[in-house]
C-alpha atoms as a PDB file:
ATOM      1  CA  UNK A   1     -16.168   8.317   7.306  1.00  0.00           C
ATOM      2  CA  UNK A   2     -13.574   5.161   7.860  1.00  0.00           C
ATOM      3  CA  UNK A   3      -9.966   5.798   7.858  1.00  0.00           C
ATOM      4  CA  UNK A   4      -8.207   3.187   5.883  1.00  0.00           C
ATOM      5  CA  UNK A   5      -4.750   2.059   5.606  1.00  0.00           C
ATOM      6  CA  UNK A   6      -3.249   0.502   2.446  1.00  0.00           C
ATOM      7  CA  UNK A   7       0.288  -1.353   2.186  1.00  0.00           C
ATOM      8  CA  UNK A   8       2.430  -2.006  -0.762  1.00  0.00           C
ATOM      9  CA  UNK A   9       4.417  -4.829   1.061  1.00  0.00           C
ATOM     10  CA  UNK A  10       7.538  -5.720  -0.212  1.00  0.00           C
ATOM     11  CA  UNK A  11      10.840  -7.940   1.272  1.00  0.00           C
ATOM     12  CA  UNK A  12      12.994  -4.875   1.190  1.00  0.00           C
ATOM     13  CA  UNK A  13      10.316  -1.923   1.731  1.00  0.00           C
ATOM     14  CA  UNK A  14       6.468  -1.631   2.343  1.00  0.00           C
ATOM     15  CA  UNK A  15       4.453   1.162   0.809  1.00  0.00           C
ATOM     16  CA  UNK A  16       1.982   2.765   3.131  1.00  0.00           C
ATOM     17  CA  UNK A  17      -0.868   4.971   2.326  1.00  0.00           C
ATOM     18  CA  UNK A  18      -3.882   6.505   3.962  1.00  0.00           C
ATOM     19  CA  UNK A  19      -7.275   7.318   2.973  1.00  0.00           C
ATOM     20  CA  UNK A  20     -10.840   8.006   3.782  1.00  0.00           C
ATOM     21  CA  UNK A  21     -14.371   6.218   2.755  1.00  0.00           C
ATOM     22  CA  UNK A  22     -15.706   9.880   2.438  1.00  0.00           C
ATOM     23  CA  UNK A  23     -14.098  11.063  -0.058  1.00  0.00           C
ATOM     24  CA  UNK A  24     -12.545   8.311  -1.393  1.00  0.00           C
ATOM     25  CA  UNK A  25      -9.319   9.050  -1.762  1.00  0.00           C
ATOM     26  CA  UNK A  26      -5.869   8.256  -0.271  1.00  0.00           C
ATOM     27  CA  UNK A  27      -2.545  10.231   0.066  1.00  0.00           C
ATOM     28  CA  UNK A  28       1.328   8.449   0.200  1.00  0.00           C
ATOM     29  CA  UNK A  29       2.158   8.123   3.653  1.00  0.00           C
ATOM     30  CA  UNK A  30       5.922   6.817   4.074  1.00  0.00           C
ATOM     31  CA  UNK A  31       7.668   3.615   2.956  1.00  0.00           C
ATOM     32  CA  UNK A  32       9.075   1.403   5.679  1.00  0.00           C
ATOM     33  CA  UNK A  33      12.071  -0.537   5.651  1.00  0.00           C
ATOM     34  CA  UNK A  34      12.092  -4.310   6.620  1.00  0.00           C
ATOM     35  CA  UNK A  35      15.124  -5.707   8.293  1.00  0.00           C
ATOM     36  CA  UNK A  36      15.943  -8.626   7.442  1.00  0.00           C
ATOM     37  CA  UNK A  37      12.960  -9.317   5.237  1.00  0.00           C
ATOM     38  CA  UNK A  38      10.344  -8.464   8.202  1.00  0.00           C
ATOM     39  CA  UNK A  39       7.991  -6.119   8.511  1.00  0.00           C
ATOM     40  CA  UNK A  40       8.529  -2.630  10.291  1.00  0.00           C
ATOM     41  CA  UNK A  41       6.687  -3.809  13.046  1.00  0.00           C
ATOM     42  CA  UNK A  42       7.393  -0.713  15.209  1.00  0.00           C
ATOM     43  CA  UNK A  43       6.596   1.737  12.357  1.00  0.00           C
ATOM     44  CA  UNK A  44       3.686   0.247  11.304  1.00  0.00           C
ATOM     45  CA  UNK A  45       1.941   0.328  15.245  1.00  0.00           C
ATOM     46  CA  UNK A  46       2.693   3.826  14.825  1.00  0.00           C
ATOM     47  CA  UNK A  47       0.977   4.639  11.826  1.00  0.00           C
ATOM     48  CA  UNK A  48      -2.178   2.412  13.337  1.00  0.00           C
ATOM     49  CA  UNK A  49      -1.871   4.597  16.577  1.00  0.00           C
ATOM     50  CA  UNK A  50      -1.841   8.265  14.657  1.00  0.00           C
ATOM     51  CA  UNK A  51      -4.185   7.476  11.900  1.00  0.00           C
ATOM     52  CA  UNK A  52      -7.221   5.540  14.071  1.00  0.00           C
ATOM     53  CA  UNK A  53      -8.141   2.992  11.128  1.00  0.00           C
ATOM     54  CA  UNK A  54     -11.287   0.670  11.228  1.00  0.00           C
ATOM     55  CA  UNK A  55     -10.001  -0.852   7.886  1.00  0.00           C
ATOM     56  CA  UNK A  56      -6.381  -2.326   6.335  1.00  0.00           C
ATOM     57  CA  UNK A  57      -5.931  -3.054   2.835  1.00  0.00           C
ATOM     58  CA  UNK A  58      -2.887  -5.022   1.366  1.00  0.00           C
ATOM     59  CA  UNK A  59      -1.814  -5.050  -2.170  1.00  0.00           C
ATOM     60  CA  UNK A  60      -1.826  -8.641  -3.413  1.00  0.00           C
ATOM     61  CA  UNK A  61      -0.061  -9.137  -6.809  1.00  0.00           C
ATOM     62  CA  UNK A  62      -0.775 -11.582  -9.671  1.00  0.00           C
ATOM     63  CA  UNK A  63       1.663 -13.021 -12.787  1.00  0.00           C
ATOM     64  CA  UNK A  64       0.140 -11.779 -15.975  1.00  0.00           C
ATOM     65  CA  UNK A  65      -1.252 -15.254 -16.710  1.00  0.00           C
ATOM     66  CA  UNK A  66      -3.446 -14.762 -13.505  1.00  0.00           C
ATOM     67  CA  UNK A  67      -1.502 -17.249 -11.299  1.00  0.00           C
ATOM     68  CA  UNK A  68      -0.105 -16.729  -7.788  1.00  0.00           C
ATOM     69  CA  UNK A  69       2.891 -14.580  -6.951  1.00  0.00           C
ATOM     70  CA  UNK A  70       5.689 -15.825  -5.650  1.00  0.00           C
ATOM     71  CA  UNK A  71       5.019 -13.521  -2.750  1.00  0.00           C
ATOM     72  CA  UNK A  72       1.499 -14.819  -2.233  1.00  0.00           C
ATOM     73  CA  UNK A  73       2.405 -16.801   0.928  1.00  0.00           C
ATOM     74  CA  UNK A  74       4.476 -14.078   2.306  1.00  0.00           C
ATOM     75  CA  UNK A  75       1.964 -11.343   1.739  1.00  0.00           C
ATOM     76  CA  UNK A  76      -1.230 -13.675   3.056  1.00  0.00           C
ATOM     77  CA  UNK A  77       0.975 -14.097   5.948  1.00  0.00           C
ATOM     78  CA  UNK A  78       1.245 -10.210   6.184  1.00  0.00           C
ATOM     79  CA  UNK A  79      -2.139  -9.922   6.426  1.00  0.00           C
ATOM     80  CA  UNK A  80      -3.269 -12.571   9.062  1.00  0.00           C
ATOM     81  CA  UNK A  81       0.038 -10.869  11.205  1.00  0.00           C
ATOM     82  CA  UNK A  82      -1.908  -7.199  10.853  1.00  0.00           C
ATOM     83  CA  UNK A  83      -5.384  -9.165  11.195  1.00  0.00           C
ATOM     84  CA  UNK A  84      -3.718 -10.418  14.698  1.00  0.00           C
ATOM     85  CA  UNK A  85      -2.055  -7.571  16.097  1.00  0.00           C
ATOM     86  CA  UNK A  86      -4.425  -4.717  15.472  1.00  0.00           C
ATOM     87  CA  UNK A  87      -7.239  -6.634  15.674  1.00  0.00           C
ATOM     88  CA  UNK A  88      -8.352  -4.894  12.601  1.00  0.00           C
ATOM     89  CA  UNK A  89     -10.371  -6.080   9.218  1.00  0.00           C
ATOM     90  CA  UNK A  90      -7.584  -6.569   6.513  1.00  0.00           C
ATOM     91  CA  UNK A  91      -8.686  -6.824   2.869  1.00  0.00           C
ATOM     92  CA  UNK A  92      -6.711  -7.586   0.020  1.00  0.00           C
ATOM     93  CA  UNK A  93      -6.642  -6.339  -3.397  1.00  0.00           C
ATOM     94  CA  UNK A  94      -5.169  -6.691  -6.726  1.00  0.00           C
ATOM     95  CA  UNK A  95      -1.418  -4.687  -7.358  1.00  0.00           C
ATOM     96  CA  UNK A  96      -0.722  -5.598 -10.752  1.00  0.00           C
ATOM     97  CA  UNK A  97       1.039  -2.916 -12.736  1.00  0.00           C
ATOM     98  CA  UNK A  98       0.183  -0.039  -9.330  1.00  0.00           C
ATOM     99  CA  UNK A  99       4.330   0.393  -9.434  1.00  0.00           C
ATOM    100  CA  UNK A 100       4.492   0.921 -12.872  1.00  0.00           C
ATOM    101  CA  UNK A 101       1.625   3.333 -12.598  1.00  0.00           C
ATOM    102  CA  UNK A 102       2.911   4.787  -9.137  1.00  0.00           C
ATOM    103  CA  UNK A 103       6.332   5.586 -11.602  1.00  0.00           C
ATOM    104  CA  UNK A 104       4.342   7.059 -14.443  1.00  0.00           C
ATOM    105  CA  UNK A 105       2.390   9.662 -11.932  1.00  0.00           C
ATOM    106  CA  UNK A 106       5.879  10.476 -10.345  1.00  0.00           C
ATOM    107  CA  UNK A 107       7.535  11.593 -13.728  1.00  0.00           C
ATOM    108  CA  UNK A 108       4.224  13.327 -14.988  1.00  0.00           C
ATOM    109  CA  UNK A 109       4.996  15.488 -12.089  1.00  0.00           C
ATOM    110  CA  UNK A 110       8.536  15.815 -12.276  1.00  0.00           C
ATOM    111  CA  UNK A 111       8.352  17.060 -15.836  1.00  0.00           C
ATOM    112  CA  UNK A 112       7.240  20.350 -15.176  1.00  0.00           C
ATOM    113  CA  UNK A 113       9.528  21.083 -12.416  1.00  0.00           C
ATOM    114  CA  UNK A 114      13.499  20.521 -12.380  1.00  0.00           C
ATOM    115  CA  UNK A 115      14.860  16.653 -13.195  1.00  0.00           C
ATOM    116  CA  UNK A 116      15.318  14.414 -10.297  1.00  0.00           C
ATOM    117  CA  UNK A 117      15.263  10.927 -10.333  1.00  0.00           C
ATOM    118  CA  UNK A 118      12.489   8.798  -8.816  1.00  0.00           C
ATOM    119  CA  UNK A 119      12.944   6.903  -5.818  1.00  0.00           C
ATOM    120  CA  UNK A 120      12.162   3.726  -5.449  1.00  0.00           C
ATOM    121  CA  UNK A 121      10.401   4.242  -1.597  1.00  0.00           C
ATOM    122  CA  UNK A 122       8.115   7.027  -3.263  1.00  0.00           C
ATOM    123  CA  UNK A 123       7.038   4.389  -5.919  1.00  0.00           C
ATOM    124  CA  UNK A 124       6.218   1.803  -2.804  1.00  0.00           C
ATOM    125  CA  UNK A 125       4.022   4.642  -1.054  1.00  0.00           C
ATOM    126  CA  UNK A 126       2.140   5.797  -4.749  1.00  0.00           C
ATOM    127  CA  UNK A 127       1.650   2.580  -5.544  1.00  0.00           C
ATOM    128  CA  UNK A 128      -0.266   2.013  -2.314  1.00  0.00           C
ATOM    129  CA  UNK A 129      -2.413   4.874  -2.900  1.00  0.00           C
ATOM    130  CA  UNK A 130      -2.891   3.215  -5.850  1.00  0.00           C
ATOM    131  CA  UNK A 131      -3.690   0.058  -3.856  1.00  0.00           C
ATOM    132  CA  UNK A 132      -5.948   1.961  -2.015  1.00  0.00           C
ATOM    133  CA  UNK A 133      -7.574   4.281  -4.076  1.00  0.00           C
ATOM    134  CA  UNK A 134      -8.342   1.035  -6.449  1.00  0.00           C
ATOM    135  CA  UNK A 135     -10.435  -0.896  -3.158  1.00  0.00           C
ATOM    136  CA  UNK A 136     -12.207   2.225  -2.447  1.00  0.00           C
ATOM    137  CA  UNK A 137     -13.130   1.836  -6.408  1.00  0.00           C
ATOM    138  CA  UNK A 138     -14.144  -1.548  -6.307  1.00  0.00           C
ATOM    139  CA  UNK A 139     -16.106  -1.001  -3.029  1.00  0.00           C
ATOM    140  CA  UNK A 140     -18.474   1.651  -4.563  1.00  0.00           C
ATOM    141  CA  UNK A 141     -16.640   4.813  -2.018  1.00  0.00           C
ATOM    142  CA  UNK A 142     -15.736   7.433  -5.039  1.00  0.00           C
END
């Protein structure tokens, strides 16, 4: 079994998620906030620390035409940083429509129970499940 760690990453706040190769699945961990448009540094060596992972996965998203994001650069930059400072194998994988998806799950569940508004930091850690659950998908583990 390989503990992974997926991230949503985002200017204002970065998704996290965790999973395992096992049984293929992955839970919403937190949501980080950046300062100043930078990571959570701090937050994130945490998470590494507690959760042992042998494996990183980043969300990359695409326009609906297939280009490049506009975040592209920032989020490939992302991923060498976490490639450099953990010394760990980063992967990246396709985002497109995970928040809209991560929004949908949220109000399936909500509609059962009493109304309450979702938040945009439990979007940011779905959607990295999402992120994560989709690599574990494409990489043969469920």
């Amino acid at each position: 079994m390989t503990t992974v760690i997926s991230f949503d990453f985002g200017l204002k706040r970065t998704g996290v998620a965790v999973g395992n190769t096992l049984t293929g699945s992955a839970s919403p961990e937190t949501t980080l906030q950046s300062q100043d448009e930078k990571p959570d540094w701090q937050g994130i060596s945490d998470l590494i620390r507690e959760w042992k992972p042998r494996q990183l996965v980043v969300g990359m998203p695409q326009e609906l035409d297939g280009g490049d994001s506009p975040l592209k650069q920032r989020i490939e930059r992302f991923c060498n940083q976490l490639s450099g400072r953990y010394n760990l194998p980063v992967d990246q994988e396709n985002e497109q429509f995970t928040s809209i998806e991560a929004a949908r799950r949220l109000k399936q569940l909500r509609q059962s129970g009493r109304k309450q508004k979702v938040r945009k930091e439990e979007v940011d850690m779905v959607a990295a499940a999402i992120i994560l659950e989709n690599w574990m998908q494409s990489k043969g583990f469920r």
